[in-house]
Protein backbone atom coordinates (compact mmCIF):
# COMPACT_ATOMS: atom_id res chain seq x y z
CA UNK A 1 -31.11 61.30 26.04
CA UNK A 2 -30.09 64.82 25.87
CA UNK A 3 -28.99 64.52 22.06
CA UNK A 4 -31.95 62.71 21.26
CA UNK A 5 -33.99 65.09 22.31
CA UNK A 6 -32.03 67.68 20.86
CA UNK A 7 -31.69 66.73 17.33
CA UNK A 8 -35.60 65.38 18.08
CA UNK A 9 -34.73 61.26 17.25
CA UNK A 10 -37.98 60.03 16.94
CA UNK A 11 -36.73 56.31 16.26
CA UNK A 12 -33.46 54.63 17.72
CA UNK A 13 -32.13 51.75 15.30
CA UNK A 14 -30.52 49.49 17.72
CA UNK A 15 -27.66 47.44 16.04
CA UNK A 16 -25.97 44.28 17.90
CA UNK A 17 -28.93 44.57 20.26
CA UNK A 18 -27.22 41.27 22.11
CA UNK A 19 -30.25 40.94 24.52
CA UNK A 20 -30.85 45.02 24.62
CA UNK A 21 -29.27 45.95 27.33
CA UNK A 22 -29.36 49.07 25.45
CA UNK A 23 -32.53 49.61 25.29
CA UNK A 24 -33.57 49.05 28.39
CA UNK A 25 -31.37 51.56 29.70
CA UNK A 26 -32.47 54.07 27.15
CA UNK A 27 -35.91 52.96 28.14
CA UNK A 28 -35.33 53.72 31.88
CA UNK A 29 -33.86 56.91 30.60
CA UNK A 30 -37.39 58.36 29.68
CA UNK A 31 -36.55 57.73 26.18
CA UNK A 32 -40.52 57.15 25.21
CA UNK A 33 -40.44 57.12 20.99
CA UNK A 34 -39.41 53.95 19.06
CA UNK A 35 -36.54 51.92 19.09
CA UNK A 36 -35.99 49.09 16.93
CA UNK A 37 -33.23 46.21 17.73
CA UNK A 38 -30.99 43.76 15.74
CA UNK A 39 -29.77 40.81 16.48
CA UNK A 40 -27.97 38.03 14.87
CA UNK A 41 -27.40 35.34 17.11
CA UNK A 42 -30.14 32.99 17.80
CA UNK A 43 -29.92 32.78 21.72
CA UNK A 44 -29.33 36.04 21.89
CA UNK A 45 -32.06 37.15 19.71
CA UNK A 46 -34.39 35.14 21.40
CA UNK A 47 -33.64 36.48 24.86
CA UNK A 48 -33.87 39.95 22.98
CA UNK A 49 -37.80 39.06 22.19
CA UNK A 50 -38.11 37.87 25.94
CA UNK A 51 -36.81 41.28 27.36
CA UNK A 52 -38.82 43.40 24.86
CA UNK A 53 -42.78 42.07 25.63
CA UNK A 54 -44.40 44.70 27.30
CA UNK A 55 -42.98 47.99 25.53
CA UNK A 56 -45.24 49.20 22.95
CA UNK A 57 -42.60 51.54 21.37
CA UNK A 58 -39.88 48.57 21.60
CA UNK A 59 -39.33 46.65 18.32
CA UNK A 60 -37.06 43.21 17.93
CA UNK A 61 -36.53 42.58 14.03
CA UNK A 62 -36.43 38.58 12.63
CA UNK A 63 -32.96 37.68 13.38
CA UNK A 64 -30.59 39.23 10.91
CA UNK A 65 -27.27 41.04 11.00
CA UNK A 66 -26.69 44.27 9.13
CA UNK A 67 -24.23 44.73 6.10
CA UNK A 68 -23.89 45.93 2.58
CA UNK A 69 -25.36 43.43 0.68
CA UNK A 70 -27.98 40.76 1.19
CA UNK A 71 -26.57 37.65 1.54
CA UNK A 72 -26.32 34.34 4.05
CA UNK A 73 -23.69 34.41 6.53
CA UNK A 74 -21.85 32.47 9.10
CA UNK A 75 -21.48 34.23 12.56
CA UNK A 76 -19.32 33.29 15.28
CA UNK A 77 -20.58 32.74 18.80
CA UNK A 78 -18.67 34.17 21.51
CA UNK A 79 -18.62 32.48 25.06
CA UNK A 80 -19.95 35.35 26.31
CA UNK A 81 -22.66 36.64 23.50
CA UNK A 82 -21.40 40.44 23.49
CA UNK A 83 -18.30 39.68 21.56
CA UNK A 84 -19.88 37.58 19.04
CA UNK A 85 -19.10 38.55 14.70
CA UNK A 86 -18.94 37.73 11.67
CA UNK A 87 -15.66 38.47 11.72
CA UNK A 88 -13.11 36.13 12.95
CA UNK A 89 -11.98 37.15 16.41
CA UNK A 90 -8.02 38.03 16.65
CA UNK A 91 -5.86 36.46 20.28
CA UNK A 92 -5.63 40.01 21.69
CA UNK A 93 -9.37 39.59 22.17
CA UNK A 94 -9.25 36.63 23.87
CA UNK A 95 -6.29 37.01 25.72
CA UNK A 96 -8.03 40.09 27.49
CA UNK A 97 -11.12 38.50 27.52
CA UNK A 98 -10.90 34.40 27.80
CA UNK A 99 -14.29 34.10 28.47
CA UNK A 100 -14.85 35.88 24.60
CA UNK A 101 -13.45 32.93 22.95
CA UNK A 102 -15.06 31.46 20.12
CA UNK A 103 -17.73 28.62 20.80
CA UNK A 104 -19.36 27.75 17.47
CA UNK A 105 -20.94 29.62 14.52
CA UNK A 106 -24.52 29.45 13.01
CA UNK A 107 -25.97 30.55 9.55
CA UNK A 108 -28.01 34.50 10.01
CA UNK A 109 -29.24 36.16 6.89
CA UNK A 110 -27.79 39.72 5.79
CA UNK A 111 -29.62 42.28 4.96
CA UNK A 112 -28.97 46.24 4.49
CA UNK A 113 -30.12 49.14 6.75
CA UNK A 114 -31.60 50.88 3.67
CA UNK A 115 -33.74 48.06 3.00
CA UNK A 116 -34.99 47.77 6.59
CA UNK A 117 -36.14 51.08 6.50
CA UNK A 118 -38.19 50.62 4.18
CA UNK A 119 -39.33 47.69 5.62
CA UNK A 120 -40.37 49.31 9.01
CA UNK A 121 -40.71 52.99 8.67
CA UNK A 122 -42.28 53.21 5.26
CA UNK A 123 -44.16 56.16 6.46
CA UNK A 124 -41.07 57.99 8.11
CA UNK A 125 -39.41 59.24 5.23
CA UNK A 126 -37.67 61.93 6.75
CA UNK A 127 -37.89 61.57 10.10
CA UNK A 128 -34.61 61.96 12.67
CA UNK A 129 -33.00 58.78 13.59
CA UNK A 130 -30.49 57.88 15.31
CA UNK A 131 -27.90 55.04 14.65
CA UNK A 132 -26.07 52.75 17.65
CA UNK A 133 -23.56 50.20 16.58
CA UNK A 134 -22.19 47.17 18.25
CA UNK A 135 -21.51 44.95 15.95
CA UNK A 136 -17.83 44.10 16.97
CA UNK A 137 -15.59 45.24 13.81
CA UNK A 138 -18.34 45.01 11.61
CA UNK A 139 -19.60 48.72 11.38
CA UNK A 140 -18.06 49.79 8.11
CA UNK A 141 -19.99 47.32 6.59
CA UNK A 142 -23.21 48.68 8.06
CA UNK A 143 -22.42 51.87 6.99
CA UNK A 144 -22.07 50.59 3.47
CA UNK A 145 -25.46 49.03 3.72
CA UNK A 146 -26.84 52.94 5.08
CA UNK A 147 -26.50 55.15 1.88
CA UNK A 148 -29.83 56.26 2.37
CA UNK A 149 -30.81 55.82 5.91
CA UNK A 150 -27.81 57.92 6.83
CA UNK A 151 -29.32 61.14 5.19
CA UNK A 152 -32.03 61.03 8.45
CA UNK A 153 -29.51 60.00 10.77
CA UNK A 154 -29.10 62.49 13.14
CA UNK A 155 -26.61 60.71 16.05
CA UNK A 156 -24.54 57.72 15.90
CA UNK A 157 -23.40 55.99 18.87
CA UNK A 158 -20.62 53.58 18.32
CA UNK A 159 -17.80 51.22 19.33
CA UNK A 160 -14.82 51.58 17.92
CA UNK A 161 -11.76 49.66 18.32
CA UNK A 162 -7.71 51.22 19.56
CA UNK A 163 -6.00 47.96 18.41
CA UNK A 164 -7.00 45.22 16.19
CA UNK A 165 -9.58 43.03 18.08
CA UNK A 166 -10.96 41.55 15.08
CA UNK A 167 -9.87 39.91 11.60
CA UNK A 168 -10.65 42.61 9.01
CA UNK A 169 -12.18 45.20 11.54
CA UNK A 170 -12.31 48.89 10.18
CA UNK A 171 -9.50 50.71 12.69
CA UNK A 172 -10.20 53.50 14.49
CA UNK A 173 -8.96 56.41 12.60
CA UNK A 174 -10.34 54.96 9.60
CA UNK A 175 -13.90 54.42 10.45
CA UNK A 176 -13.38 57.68 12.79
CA UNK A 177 -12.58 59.63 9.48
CA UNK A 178 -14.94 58.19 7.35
CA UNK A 179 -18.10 59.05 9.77
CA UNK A 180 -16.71 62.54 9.60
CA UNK A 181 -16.92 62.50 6.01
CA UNK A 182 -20.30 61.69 6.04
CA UNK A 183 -20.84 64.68 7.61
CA UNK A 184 -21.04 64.21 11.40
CA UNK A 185 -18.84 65.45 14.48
CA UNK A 186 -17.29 63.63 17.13
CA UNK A 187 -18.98 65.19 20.77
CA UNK A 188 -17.43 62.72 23.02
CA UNK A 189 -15.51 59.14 23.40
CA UNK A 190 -15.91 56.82 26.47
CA UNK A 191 -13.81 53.89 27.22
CA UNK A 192 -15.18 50.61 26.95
CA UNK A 193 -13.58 47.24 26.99
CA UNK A 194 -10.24 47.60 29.00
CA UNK A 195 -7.85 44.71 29.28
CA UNK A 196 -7.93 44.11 32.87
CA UNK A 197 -4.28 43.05 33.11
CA UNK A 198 -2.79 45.72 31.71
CA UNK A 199 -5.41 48.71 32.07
CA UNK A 200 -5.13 49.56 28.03
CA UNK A 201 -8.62 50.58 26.76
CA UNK A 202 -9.02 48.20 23.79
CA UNK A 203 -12.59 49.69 22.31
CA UNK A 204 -14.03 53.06 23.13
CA UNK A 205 -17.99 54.43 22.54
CA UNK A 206 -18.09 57.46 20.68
CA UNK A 207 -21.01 59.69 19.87
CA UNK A 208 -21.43 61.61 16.52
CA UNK A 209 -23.86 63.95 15.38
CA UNK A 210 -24.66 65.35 12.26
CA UNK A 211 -22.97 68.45 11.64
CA UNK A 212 -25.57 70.43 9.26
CA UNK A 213 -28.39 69.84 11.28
CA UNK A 214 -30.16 73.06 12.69
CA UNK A 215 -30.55 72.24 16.46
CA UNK A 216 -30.68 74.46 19.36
């Protein structure tokens, strides 16, 4: 909240909404400007719709996952809906998580940020936005689909990965470095998923923000 407000994010692009528990908590935040949610799984995303009736500045998209190209995909259905991808999902996932484990798949479209922004803030061109990810090892692949959105990005807010979780995941230091070289800097990492066995912190949340823009 304090970042948004800071680097004045009018519009919050929530990616791997899940159901939005993000949102909502940004919502009982005070966060009172637009936000505007993803989701590719069909449960999920219609559980998503559900939780967002009744906020005026709260926007679900049609079902979709984010990439770099616009295609049809297949994504996988975890047992318990957070961990779902389109990526296949490695054993140290599910050996810290059980419940994670694979249950099915189902066909989503693809689509890139650039051309959803477009699609909803025609107007907007410009304005500061800010860019969460939880897409589970999928985020490179967002950013791929971003070349243009990313110039009014003003914050990211993402999970990254310590170890390989999933099949062709972008690794930390890798998607760490490239967010850098788009011209953002790190202002703090969280832990997230810990393997409850043996305490290691699998994924992390990290926050970024863009590094030329004039803020006080």
């Amino acid at each position: 909240m304090h970042l948004f407000g800071r680097y004045r994010v009018k519009t919050v692009l929530d990616v791997g909404a899940n159901v939005g528990q993000f949102a909502k908590r940004m919502i009982a935040a005070g966060y009172p400007d637009r936000i505007i949610s993803f989701e590719p799984v069909s449960s999920s995303h219609s559980m998503l719709l559900k939780n967002a009736e009744g906020y005026d500045q709260w926007q679900v998209a049609r079902r979709c996952a984010l990439g770099g190209e616009r295609r049809k995909v297949m994504v996988n259905i975890a047992g318990n809906s957070e961990s779902s991808s389109l990526l296949p999902m490695l054993e140290r996932h599910v050996s810290a998580l059980p419940i994670s484990k694979y249950l099915g798949a189902e066909e989503t479209e693809l689509i890139r940020l650039d051309d959803v922004l477009e699609e909803f803030l025609p107007a907007e061109k410009g304005a500061s936005l800010a860019l969460k990810m939880d897409v589970q090892g999928f985020e490179g692949e967002v950013l791929d689909g971003a070349p243009r959105t990313l110039k009014q990005i003003k914050v990211i807010y993402t999970e990254m990965s310590l170890c390989p979780l999933y099949d062709r995941e972008v690794p930390f230091f890798d998607l760490y470095s490239r967010i850098l070289k788009l011209g953002f800097r790190c202002v703090g990492i969280s832990p997230g998923f810990l393997d409850p066995t043996t305490w290691e912190v699998l994924q992390v949340d990290a926050t970024f923000v863009a590094e030329q823009t004039n803020s006080k």
